[in-house]
PDB file of N, CA and C in Angstrom:
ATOM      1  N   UNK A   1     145.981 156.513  94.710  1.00  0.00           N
ATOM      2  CA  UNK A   1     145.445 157.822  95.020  1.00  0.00           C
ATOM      3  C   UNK A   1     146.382 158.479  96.025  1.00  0.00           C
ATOM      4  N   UNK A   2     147.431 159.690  95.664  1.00  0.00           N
ATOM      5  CA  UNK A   2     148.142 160.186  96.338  1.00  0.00           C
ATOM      6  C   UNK A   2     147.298 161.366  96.981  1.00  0.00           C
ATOM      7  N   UNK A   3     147.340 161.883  98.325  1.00  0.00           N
ATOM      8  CA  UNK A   3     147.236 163.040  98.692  1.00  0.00           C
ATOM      9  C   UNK A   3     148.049 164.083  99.297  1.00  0.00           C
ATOM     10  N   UNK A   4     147.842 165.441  99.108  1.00  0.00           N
ATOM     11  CA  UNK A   4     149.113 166.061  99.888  1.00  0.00           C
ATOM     12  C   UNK A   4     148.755 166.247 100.833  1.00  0.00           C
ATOM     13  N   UNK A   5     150.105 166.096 102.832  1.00  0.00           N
ATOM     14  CA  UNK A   5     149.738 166.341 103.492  1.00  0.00           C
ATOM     15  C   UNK A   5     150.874 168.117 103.845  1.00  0.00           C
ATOM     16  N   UNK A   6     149.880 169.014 104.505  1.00  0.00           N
ATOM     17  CA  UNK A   6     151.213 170.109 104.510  1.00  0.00           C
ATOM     18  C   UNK A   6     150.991 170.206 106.264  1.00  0.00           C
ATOM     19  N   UNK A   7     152.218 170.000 106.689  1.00  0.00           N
ATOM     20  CA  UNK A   7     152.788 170.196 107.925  1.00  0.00           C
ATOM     21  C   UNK A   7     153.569 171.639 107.915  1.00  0.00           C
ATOM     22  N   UNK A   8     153.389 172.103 109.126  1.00  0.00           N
ATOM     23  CA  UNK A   8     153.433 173.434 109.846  1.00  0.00           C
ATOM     24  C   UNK A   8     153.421 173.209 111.239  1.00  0.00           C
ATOM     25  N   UNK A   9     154.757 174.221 111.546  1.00  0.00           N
ATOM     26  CA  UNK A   9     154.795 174.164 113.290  1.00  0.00           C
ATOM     27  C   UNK A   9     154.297 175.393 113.711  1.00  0.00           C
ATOM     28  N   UNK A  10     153.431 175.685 114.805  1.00  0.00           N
ATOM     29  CA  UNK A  10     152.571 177.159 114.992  1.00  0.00           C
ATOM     30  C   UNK A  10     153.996 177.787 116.483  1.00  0.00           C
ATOM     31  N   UNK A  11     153.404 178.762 116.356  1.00  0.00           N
ATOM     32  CA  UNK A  11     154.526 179.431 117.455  1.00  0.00           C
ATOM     33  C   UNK A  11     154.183 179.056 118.914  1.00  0.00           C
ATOM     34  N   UNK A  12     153.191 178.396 119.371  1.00  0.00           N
ATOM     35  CA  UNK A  12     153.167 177.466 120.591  1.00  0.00           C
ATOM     36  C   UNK A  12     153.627 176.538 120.629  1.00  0.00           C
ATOM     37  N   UNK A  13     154.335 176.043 119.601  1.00  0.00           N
ATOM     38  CA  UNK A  13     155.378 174.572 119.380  1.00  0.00           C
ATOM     39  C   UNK A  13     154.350 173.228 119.025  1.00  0.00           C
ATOM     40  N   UNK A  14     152.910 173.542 118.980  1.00  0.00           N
ATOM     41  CA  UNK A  14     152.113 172.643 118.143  1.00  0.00           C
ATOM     42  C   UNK A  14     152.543 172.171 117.287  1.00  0.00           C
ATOM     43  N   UNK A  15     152.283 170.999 116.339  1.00  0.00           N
ATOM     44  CA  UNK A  15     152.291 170.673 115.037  1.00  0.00           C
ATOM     45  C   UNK A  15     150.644 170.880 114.161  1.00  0.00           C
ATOM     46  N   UNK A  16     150.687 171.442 113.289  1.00  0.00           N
ATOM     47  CA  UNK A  16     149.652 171.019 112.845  1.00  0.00           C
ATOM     48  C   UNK A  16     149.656 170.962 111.058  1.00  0.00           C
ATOM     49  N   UNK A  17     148.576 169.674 110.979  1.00  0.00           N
ATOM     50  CA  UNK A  17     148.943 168.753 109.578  1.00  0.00           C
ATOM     51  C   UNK A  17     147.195 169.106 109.162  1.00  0.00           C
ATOM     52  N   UNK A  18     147.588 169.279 107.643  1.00  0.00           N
ATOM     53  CA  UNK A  18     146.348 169.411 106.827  1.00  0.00           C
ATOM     54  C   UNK A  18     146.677 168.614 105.180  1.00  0.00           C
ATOM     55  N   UNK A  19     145.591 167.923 105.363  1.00  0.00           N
ATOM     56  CA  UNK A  19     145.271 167.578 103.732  1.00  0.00           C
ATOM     57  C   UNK A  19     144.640 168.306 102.997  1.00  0.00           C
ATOM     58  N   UNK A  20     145.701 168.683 101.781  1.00  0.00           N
ATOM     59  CA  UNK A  20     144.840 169.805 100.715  1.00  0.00           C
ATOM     60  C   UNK A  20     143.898 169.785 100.238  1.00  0.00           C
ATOM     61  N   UNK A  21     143.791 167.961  99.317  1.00  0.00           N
ATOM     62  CA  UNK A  21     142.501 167.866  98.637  1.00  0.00           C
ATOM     63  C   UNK A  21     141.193 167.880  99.259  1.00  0.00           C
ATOM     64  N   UNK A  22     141.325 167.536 100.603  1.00  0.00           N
ATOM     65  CA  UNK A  22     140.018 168.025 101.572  1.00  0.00           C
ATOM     66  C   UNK A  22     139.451 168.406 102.581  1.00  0.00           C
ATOM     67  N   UNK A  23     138.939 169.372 101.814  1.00  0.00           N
ATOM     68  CA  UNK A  23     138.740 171.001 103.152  1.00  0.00           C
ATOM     69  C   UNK A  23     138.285 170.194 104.499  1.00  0.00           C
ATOM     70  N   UNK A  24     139.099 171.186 104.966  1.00  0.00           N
ATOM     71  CA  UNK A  24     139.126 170.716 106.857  1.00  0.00           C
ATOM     72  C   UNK A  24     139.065 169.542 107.380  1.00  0.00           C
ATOM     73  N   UNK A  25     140.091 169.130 106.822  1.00  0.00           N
ATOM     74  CA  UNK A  25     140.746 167.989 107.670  1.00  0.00           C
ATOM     75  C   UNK A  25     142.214 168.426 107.762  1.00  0.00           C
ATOM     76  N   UNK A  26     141.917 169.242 108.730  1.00  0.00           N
ATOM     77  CA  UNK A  26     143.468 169.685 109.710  1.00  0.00           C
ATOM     78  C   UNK A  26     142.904 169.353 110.892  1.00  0.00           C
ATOM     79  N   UNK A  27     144.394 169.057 111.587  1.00  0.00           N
ATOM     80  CA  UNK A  27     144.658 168.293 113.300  1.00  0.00           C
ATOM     81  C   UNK A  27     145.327 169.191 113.840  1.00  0.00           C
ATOM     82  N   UNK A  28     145.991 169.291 114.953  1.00  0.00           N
ATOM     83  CA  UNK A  28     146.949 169.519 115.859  1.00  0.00           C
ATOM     84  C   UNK A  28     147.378 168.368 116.495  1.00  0.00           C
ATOM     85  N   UNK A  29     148.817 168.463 116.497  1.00  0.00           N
ATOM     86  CA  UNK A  29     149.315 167.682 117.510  1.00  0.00           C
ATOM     87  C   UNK A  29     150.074 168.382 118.289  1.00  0.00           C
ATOM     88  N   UNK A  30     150.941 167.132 119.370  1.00  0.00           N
ATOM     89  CA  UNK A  30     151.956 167.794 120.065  1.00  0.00           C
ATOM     90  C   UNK A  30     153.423 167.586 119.497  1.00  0.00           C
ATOM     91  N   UNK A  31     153.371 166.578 118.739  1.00  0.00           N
ATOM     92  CA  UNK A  31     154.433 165.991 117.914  1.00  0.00           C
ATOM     93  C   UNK A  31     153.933 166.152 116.230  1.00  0.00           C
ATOM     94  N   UNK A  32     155.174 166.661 115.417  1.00  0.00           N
ATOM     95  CA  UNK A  32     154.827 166.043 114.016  1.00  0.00           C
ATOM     96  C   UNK A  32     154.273 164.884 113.636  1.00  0.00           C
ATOM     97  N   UNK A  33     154.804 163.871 114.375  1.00  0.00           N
ATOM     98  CA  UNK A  33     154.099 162.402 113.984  1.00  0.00           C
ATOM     99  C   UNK A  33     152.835 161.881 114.842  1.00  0.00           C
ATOM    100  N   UNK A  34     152.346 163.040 115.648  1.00  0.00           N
ATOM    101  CA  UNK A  34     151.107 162.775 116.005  1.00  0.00           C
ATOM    102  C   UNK A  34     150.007 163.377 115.140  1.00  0.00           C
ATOM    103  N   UNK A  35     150.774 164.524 115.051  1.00  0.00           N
ATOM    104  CA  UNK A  35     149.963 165.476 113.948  1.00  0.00           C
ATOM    105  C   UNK A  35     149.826 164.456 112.642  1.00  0.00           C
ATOM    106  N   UNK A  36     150.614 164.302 111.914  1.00  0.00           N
ATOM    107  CA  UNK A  36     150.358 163.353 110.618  1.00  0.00           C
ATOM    108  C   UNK A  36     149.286 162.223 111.070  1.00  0.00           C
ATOM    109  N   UNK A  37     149.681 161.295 111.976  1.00  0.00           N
ATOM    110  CA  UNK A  37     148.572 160.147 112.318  1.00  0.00           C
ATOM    111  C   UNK A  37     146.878 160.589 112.355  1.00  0.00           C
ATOM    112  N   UNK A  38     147.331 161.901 113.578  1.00  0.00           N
ATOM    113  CA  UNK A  38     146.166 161.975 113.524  1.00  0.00           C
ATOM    114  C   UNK A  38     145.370 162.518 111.691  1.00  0.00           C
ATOM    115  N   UNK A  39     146.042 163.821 110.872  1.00  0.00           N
ATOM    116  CA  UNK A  39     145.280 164.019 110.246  1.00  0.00           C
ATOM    117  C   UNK A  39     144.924 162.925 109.115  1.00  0.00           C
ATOM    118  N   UNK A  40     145.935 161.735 108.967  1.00  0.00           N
ATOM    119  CA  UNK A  40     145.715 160.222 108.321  1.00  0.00           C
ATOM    120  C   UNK A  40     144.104 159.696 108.190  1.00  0.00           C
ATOM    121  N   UNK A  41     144.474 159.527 110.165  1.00  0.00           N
ATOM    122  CA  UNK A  41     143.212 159.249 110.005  1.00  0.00           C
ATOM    123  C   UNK A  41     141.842 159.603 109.719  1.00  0.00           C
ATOM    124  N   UNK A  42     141.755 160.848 110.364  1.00  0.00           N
ATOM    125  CA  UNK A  42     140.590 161.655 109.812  1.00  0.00           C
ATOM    126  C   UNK A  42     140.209 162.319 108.751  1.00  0.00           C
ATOM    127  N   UNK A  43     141.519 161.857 107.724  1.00  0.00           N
ATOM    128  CA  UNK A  43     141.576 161.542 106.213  1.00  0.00           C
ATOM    129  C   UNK A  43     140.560 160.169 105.657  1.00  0.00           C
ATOM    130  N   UNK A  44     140.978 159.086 106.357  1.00  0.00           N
ATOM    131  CA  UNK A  44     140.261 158.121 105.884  1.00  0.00           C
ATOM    132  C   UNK A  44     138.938 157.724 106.830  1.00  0.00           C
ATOM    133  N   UNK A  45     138.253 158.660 107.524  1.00  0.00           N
ATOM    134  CA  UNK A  45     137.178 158.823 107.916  1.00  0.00           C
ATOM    135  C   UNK A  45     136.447 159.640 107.234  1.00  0.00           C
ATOM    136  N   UNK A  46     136.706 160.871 106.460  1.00  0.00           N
ATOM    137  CA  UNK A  46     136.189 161.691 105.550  1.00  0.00           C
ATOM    138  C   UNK A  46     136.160 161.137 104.487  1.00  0.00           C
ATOM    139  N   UNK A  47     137.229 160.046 103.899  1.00  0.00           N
ATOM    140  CA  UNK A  47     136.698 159.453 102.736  1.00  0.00           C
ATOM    141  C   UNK A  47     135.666 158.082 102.567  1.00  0.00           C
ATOM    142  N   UNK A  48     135.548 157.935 103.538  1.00  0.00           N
ATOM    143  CA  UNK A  48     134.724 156.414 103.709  1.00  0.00           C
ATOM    144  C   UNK A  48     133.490 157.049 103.879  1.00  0.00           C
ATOM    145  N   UNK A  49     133.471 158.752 104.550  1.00  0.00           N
ATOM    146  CA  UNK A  49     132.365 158.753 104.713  1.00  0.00           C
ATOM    147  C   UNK A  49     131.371 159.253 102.856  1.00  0.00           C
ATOM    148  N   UNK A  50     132.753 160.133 102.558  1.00  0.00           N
ATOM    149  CA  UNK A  50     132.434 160.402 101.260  1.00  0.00           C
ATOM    150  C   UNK A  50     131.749 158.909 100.120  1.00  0.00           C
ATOM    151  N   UNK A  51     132.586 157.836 100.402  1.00  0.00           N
ATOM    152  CA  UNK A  51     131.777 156.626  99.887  1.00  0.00           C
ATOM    153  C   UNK A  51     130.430 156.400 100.106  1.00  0.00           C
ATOM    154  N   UNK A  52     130.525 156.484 101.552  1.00  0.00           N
ATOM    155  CA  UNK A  52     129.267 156.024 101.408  1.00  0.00           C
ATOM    156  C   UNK A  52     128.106 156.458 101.064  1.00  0.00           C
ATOM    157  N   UNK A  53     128.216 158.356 101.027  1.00  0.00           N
ATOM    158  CA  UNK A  53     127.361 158.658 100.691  1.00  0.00           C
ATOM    159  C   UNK A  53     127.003 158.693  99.321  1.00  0.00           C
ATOM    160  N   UNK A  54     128.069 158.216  98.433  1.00  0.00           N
ATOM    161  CA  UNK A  54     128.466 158.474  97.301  1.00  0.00           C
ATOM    162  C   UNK A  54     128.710 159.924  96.841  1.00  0.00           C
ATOM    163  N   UNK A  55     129.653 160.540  97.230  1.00  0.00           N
ATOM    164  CA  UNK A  55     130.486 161.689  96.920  1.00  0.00           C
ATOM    165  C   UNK A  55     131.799 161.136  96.179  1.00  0.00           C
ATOM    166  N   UNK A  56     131.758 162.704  95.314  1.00  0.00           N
ATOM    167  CA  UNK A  56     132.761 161.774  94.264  1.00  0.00           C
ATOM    168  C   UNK A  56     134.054 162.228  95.540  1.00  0.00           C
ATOM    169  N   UNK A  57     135.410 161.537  95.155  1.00  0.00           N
ATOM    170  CA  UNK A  57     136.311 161.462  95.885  1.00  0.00           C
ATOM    171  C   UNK A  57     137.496 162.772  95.137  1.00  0.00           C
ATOM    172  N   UNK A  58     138.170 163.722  95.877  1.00  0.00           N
ATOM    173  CA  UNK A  58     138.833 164.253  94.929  1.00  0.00           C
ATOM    174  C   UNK A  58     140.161 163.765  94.930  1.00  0.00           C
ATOM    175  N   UNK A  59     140.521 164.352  93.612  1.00  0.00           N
ATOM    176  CA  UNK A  59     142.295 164.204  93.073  1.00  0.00           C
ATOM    177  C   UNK A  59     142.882 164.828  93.080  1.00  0.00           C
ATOM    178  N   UNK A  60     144.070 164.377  93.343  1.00  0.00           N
ATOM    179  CA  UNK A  60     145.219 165.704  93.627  1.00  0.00           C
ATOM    180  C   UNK A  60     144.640 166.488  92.659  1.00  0.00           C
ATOM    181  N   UNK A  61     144.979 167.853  93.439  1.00  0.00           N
ATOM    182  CA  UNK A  61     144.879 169.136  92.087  1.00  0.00           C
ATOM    183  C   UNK A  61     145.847 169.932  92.388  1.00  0.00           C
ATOM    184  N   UNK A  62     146.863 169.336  92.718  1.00  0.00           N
ATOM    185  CA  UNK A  62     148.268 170.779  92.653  1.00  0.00           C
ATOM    186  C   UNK A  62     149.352 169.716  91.380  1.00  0.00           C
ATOM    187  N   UNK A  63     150.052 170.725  91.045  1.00  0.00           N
ATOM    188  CA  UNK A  63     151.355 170.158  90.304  1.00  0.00           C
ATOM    189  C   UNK A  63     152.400 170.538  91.558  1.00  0.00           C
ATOM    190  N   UNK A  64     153.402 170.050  91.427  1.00  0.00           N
ATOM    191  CA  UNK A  64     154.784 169.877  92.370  1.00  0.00           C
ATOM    192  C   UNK A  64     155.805 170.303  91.273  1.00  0.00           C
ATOM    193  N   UNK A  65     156.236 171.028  91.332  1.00  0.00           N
ATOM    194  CA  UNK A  65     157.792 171.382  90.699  1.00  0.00           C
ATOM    195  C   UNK A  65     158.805 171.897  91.016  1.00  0.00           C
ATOM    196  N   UNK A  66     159.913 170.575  91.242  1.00  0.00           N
ATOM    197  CA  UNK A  66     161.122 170.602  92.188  1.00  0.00           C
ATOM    198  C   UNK A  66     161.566 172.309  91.931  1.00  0.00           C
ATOM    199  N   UNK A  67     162.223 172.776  93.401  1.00  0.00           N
ATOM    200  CA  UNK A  67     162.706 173.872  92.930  1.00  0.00           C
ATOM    201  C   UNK A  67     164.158 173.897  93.362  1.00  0.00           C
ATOM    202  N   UNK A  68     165.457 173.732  92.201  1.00  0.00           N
ATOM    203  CA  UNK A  68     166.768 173.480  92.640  1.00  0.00           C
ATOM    204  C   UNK A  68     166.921 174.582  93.771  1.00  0.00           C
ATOM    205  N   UNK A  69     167.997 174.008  94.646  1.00  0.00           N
ATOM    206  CA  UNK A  69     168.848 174.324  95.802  1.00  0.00           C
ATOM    207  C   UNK A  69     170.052 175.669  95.855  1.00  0.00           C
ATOM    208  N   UNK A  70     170.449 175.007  94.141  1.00  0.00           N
ATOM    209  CA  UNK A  70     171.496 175.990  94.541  1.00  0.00           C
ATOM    210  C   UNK A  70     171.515 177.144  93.292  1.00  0.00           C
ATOM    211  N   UNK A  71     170.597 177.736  93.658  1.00  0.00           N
ATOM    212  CA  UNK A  71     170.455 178.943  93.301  1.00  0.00           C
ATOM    213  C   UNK A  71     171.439 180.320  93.442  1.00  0.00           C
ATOM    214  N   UNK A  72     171.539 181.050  92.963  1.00  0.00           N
ATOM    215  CA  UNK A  72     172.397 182.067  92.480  1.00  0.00           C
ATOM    216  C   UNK A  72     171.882 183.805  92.660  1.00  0.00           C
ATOM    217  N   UNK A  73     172.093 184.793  93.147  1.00  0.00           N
ATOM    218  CA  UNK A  73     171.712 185.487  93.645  1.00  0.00           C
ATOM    219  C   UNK A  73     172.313 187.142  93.216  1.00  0.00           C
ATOM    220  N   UNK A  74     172.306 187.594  92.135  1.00  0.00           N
ATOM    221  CA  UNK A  74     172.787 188.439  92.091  1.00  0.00           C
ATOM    222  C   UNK A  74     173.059 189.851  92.906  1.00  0.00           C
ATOM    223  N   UNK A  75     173.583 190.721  93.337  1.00  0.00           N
ATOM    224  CA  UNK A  75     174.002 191.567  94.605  1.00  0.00           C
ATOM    225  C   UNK A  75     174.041 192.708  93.341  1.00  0.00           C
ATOM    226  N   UNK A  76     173.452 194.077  93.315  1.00  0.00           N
ATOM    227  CA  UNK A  76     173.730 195.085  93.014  1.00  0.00           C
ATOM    228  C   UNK A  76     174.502 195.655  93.980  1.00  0.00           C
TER     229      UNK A  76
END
């Protein structure tokens, strides 16, 4: 079970990390890699809790499609 996490730096120099497949579980950190840990975990606190209540669990729902680098740019 993959999930996406999307990291963003805010203009106070925060980090803050959110998992797509489930709403509001975004963190702040002070570091990127605090930010990720933390929203990890409170990833797998939202899903254990989802177990137990028996909620179904969701699945990725985005597609990813690489977008090449070296792109070309025409100039009128």
């Amino acid at each position: 079970m993959d999930f996406t996490i999307e990291i963003d730096r805010e203009e106070d120099g925060r980090w803050i990390a959110e998992v797509l497949e489930l709403p509001g579980v975004m963190v702040y950190g002070q570091t990127k890699e605090q930010a990720i840990t933390k929203v990890v975990s409170l990833a797998l606190r939202v899903l254990a809790d989802k177990v137990e209540h028996g909620e179904a669990i969701p699945t990725q729902s985005r597609e990813f499609v690489p977008i090449p680098l070296n792109l070309s740019f025409a100039t009128a």
